[in-house]
Protein backbone atom coordinates (compact mmCIF):
# COMPACT_ATOMS: atom_id res chain seq x y z
CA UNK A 1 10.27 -10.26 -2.17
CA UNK A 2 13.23 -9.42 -0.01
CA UNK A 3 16.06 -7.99 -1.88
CA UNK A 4 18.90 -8.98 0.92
CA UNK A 5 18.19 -12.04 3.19
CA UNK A 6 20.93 -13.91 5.95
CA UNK A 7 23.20 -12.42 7.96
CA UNK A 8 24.80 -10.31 5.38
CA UNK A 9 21.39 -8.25 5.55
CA UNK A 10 22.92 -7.17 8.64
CA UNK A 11 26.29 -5.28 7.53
CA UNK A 12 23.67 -2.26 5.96
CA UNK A 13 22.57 0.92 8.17
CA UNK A 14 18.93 1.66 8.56
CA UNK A 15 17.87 2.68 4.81
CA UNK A 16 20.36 0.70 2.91
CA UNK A 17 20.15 -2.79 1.52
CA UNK A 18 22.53 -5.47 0.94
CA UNK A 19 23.78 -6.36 -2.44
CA UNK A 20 26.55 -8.88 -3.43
CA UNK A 21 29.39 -7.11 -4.52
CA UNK A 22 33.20 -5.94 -4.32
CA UNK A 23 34.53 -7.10 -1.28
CA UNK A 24 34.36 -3.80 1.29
CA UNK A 25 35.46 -3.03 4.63
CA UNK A 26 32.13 -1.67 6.73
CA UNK A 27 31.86 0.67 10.02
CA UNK A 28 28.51 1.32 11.44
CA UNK A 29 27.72 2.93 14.50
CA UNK A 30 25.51 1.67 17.22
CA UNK A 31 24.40 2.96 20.47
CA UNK A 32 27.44 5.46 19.74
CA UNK A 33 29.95 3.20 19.74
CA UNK A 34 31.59 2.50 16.30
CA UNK A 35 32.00 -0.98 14.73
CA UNK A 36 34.54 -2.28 12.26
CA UNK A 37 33.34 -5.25 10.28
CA UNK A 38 35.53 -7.36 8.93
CA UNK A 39 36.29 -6.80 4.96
CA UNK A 40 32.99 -8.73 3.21
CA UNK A 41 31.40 -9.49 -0.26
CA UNK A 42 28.10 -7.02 0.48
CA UNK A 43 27.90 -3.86 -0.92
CA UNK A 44 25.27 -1.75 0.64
CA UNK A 45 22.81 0.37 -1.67
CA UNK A 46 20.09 2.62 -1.21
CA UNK A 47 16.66 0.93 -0.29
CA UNK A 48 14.71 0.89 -3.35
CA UNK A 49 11.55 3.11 -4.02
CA UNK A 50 8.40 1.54 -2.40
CA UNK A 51 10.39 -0.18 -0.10
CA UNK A 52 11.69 0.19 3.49
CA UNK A 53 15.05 -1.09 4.75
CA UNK A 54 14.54 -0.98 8.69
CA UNK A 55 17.99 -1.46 10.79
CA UNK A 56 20.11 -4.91 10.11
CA UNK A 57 16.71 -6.11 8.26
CA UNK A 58 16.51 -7.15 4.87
CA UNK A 59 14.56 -5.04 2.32
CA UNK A 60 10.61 -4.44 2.27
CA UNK A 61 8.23 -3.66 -0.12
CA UNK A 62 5.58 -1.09 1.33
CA UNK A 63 2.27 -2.37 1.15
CA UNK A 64 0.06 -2.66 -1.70
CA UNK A 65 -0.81 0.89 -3.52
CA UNK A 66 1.70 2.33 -0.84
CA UNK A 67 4.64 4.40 -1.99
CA UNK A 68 7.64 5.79 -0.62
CA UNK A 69 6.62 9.11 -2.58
CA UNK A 70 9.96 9.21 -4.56
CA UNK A 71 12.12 9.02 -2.44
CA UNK A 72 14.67 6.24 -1.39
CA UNK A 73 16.61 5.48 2.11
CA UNK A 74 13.20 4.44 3.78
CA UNK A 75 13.69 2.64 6.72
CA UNK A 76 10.36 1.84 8.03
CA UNK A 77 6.93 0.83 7.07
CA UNK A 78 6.00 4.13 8.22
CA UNK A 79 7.55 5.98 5.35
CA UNK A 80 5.46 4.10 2.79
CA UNK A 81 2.22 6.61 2.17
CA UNK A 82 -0.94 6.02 0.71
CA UNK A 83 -1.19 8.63 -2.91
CA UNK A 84 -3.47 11.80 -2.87
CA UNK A 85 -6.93 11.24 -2.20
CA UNK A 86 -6.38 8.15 -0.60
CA UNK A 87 -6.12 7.25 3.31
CA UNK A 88 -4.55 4.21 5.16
CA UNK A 89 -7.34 1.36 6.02
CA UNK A 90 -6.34 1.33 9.23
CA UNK A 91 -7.83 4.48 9.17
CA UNK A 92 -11.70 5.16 10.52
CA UNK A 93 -13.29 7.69 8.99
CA UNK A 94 -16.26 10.10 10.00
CA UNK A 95 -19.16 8.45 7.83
CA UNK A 96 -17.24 5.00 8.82
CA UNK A 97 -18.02 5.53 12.60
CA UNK A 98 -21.75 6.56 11.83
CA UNK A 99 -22.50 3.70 9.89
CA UNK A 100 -20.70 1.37 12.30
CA UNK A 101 -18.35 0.41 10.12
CA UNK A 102 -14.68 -0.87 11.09
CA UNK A 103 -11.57 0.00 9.90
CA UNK A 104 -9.85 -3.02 10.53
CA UNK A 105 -6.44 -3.97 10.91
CA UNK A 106 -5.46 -4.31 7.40
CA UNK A 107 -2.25 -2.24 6.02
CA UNK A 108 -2.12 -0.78 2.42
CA UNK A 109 -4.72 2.42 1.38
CA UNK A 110 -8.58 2.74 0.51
CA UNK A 111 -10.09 5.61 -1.39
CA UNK A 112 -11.21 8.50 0.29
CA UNK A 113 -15.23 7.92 1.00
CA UNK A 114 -17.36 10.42 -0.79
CA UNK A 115 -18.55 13.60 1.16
CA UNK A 116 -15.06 13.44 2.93
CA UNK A 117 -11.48 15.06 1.76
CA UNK A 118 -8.46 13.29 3.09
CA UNK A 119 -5.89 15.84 3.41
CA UNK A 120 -3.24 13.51 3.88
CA UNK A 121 -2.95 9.67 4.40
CA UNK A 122 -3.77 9.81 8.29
CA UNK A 123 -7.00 11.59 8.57
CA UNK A 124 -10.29 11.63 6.39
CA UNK A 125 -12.48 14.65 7.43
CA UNK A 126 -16.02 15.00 6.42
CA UNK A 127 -17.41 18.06 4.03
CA UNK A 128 -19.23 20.73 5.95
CA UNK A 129 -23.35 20.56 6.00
CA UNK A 130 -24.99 20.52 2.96
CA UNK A 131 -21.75 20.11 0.85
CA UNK A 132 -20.91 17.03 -0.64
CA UNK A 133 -17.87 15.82 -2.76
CA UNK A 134 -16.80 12.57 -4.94
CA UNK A 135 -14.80 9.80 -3.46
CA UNK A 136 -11.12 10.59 -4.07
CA UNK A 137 -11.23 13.82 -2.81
CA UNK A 138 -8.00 15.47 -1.32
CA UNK A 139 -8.80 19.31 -0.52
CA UNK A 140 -11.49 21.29 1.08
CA UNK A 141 -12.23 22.83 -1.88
CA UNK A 142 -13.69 19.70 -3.81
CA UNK A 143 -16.60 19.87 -1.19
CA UNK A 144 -19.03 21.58 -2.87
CA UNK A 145 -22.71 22.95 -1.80
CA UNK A 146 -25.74 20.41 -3.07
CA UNK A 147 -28.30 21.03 -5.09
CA UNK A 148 -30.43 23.81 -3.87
CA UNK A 149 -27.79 25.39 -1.63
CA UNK A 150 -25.10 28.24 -2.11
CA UNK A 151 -22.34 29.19 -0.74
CA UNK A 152 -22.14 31.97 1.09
CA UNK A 153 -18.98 33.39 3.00
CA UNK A 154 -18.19 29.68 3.06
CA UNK A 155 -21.09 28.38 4.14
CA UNK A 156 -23.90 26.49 2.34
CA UNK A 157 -27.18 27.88 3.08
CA UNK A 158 -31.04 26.68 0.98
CA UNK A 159 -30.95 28.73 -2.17
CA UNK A 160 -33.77 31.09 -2.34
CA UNK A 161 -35.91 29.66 -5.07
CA UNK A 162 -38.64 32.77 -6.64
CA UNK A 163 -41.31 31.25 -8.48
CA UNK A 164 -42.43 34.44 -10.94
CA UNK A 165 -45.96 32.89 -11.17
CA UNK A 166 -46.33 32.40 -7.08
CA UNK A 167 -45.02 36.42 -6.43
């Protein structure tokens, strides 16, 4: 729900929220020119965590399994952040484009696909050949060479197999 609604939302700078209180006298500063409100019953606060308080808007809370990361004074939906192995929706990964599938216009986080890492909530990359990793993944190093491959120098190349019966 919205924290501060009306026009008393409006007294806050970008970040801040409205919240009844002592009366206070307010100056905010827009397109540099400074503004003296007259002496009011709003108090502003910091914008809660997992929300976003955009400019002389009341307060937001970021989408679901979105988070503000800790930190407070968000002031747009763009500061809410999808946790570690996890990229937005809106998102379309590599194995999402070769199947065909859409990412769609939904807001709010998905797990990372299996095979891919997603380094950060923006961008889902897919494990090198012949490496594969479990959805979730975050780093490079989760992608790991399949069965019957090694790694070599980075690279995942067919094992070779002896067979002491066949040599």
């Amino acid at each position: 729900q919205d924290a501060a609604q009306g026009s008393s939302a409006c007294v806050c700078a970008p970040g801040w929220h409205a919240v009844s209180g002592a009366r206070t006298s307010v100056s905010i500063t827009v397109l540099g020119h400074k503004i003296d409100a007259a002496p009011s019953d709003i108090n502003c606060q910091p914008c809660f965590l997992d929300h976003y308080c955009p400019s002389f808007s009341p307060m937001h809370a970021c989408p679901q399994k979105m988070t503000t990361m800790g930190s407070t004074h968000a002031i747009s939906i763009n500061n809410c952040r999808c946790p570690v192995g996890s990229v937005r929706k809106e998102q379309q990964g590599p194995q999402m484009k070769q199947q065909g599938v859409r990412g769609g216009d939904e807001t709010g986080c998905r797990e990372c696909l299996p095979n891919c890492y997603c380094p950060d909530d923006s961008l889902e990359v897919q494990c090198k050949n012949n490496s594969e990793s479990s959805a979730g993944s975050s780093r490079t190093s989760q992608c790991v060479c399949k069965p019957l491959f090694e790694d070599i120098e980075g690279v995942c190349v067919a094992a070779c197999v002896a067979h002491p019966t066949q040599y």
